[in-house]
Structure formats: structure tokens, C-alpha cells
C-alpha atoms as a PDB file:
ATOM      1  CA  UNK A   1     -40.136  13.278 105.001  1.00  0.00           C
ATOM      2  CA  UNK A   2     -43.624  11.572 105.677  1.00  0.00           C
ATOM      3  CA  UNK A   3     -44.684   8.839 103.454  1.00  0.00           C
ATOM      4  CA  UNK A   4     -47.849   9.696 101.493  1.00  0.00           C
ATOM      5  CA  UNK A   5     -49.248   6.367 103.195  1.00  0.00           C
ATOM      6  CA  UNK A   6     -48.737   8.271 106.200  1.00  0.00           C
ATOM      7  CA  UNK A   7     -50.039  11.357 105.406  1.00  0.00           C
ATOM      8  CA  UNK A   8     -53.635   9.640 104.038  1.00  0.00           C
ATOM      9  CA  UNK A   9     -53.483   8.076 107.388  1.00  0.00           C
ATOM     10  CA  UNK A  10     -53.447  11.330 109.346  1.00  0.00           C
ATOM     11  CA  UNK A  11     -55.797  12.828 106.850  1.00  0.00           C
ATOM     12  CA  UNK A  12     -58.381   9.981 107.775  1.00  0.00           C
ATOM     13  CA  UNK A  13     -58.225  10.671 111.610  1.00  0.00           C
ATOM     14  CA  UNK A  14     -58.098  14.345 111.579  1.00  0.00           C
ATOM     15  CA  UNK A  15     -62.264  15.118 110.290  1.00  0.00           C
ATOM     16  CA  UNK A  16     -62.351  17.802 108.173  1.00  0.00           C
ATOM     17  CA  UNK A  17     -64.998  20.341 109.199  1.00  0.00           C
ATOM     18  CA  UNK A  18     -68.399  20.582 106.974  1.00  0.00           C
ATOM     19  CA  UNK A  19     -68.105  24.084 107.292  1.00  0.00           C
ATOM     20  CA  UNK A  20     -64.813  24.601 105.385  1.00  0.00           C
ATOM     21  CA  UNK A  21     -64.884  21.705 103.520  1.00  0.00           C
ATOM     22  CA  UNK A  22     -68.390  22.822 101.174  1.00  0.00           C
ATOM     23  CA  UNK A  23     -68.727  25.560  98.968  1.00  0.00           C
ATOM     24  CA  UNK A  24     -71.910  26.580 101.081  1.00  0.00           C
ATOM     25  CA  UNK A  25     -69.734  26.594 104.442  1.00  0.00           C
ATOM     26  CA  UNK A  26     -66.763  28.151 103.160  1.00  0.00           C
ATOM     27  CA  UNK A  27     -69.161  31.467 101.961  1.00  0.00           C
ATOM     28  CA  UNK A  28     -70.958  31.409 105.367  1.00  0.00           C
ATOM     29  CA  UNK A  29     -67.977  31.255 107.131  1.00  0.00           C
ATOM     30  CA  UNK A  30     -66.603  34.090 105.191  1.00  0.00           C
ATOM     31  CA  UNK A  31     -69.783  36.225 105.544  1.00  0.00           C
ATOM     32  CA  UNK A  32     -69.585  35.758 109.298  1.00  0.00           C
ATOM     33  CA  UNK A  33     -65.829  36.707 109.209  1.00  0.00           C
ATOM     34  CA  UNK A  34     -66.253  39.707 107.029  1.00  0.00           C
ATOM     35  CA  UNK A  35     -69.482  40.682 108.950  1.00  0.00           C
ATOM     36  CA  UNK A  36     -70.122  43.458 106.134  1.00  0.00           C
ATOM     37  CA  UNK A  37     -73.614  45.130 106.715  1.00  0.00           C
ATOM     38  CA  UNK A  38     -74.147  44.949 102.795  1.00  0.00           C
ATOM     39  CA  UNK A  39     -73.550  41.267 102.072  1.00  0.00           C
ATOM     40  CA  UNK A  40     -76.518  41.306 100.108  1.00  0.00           C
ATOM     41  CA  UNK A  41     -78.118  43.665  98.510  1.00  0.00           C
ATOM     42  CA  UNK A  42     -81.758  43.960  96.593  1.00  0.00           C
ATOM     43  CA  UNK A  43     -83.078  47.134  94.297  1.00  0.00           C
ATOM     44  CA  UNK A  44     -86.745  47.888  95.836  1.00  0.00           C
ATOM     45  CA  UNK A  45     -87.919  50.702  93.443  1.00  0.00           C
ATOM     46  CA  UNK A  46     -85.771  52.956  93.419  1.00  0.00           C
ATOM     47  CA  UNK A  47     -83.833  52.674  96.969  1.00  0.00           C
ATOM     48  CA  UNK A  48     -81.257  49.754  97.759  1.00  0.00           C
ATOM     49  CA  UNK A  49     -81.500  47.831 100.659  1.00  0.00           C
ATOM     50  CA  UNK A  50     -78.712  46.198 102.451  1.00  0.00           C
ATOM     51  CA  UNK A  51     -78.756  42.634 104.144  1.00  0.00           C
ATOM     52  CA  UNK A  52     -76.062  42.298 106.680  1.00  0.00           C
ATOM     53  CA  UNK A  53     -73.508  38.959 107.185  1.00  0.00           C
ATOM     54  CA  UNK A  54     -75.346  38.150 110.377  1.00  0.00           C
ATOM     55  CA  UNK A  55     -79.265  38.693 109.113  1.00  0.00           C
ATOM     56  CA  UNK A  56     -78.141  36.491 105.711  1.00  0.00           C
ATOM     57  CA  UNK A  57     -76.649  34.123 107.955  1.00  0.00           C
ATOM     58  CA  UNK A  58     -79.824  33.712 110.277  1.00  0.00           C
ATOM     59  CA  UNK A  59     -82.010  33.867 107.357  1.00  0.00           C
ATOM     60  CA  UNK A  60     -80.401  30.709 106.000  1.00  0.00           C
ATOM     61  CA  UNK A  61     -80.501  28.852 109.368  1.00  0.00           C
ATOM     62  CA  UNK A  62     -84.077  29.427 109.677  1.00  0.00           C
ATOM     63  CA  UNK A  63     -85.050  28.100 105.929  1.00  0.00           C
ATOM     64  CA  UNK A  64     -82.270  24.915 106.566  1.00  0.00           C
ATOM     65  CA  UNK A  65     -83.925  24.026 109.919  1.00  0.00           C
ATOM     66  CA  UNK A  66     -87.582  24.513 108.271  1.00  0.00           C
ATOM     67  CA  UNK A  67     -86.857  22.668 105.310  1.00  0.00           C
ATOM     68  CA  UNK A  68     -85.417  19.582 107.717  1.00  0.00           C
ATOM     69  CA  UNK A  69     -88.177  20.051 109.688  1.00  0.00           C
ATOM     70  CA  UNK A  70     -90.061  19.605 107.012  1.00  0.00           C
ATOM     71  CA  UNK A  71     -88.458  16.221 106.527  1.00  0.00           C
ATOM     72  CA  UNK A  72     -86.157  17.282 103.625  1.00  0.00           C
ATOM     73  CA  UNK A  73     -82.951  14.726 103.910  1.00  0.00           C
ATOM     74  CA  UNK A  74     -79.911  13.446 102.333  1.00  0.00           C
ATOM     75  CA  UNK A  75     -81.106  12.157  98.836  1.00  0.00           C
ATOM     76  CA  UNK A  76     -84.221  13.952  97.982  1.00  0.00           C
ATOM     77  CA  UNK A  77     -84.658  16.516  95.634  1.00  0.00           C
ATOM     78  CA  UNK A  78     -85.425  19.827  95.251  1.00  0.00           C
ATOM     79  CA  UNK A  79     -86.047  22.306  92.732  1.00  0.00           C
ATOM     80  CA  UNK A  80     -85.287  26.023  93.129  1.00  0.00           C
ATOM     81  CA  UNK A  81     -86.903  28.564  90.860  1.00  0.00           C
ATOM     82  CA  UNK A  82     -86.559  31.946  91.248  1.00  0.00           C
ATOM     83  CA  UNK A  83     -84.976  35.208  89.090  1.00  0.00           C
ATOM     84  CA  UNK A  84     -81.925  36.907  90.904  1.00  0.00           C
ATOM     85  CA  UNK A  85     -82.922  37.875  94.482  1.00  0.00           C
ATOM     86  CA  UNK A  86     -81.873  37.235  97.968  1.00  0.00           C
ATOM     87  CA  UNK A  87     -83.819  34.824  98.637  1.00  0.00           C
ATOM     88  CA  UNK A  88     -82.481  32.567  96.106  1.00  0.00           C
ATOM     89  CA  UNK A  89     -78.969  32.795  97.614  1.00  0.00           C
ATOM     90  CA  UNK A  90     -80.627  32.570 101.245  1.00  0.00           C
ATOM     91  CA  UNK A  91     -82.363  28.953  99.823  1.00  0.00           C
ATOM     92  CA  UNK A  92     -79.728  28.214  98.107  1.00  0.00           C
ATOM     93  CA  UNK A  93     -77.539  28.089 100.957  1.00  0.00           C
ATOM     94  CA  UNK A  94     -79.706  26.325 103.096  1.00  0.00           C
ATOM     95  CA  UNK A  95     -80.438  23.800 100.486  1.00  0.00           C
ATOM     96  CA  UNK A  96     -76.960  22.356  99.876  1.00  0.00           C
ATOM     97  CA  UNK A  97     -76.015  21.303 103.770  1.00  0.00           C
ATOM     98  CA  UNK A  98     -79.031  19.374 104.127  1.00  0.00           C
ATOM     99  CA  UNK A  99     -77.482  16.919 101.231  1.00  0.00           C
ATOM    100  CA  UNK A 100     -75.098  16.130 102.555  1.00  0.00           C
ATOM    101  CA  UNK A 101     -77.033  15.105 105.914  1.00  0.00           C
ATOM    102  CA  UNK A 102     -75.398  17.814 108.755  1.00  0.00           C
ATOM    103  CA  UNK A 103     -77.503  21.292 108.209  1.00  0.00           C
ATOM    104  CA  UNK A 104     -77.469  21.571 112.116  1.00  0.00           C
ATOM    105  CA  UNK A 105     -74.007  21.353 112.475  1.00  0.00           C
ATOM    106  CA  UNK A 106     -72.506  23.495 109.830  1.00  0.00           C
ATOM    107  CA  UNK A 107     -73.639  26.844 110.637  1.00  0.00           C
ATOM    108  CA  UNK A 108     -75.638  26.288 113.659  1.00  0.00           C
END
């Protein structure tokens, strides 16, 4: 039986992985797994339209990498106002990585 002092020890040399270690990688990760052609999906009149896994994916690496280039790092702040709508998932997503200082190595 390993001793727990052991087992921190281990924990400290193996890195956990951003991307299944955040709430933002673990849903990523599972929309890439899944790859469901109606991961989101958005009411325009009367017709629905689907966003595939991959599109959502790509949509959030595009606003993460804009928003860094931008200059957006760990520490500021910013606000995200919008009703219920794709694109508030899509900026959400690419808003929390860049917190935590690695958006261009979780999902990209």
C-alpha cells in the first residue's frame, strides 16, 4: 500500500493535462470525441440550424487566439453579455483557457 506522502509525490511529477483538468477542456474534449453534427443548435425563424463538434470547436480556437492576440492574459477581465446563443458558449469557451495562461495549448 503506497503512503499518501507518496502518492502526492507522484501526483506532483505526473502534470495533469489543461485539457482534462478545466471544465472548458473537459467539454471540448468531449465535443471532439462525440463529434455529433448537432452540438449546437440555434432557432433562425422558423428552421433550426445545426453546429457540428468540429465547426464549435474551430469557432472557439479562432475567438481564444483573437482575443490573445488581442493581448487578453492571465488576470484581466472580461465581461460577457449576451442572451442564449451560440456564440455565447463559443466565447465562453474561449474565454476561460486564456485565465489560466495556456489557450494555445489546450485545444490547439
Amino acid at each position: 500500500m503506497a503512503s499518501a506522502a507518496a502518492h502526492k509525490t507522484r501526483a506532483i511529477e505526473e502534470p495533469v493535462s489543461p485539457a482534462s483538468s478545466s471544465v472548458p477542456g473537459l467539454c471540448l474534449t468531449a465535443a471532439l470525441k462525440h463529434n455529433k453534427e448537432d452540438a449546437l443548435n440555434q432557432k433562425i425563424g422558423k428552421e433550426w440550424v445545426h453546429i457540428p463538434a468540429e465547426e464549435f470547436v474551430e469557432r472557439v480556437r479562432t475567438v481564444a487566439l483573437g482575443l490573445a492576440a488581442l493581448g487578453i492574459k492571465p488576470g484581466d477581465r472580461i465581461a460577457l453579455l449576451s442572451e442564449n446563443r451560440p456564440e455565447w458558449s463559443i466565447s465562453d469557451m474561449a474565454i476561460h483557457p486564456l485565465g489560466f495562461g495556456y489557450a494555445r495549448s489546450v485545444y490547439f
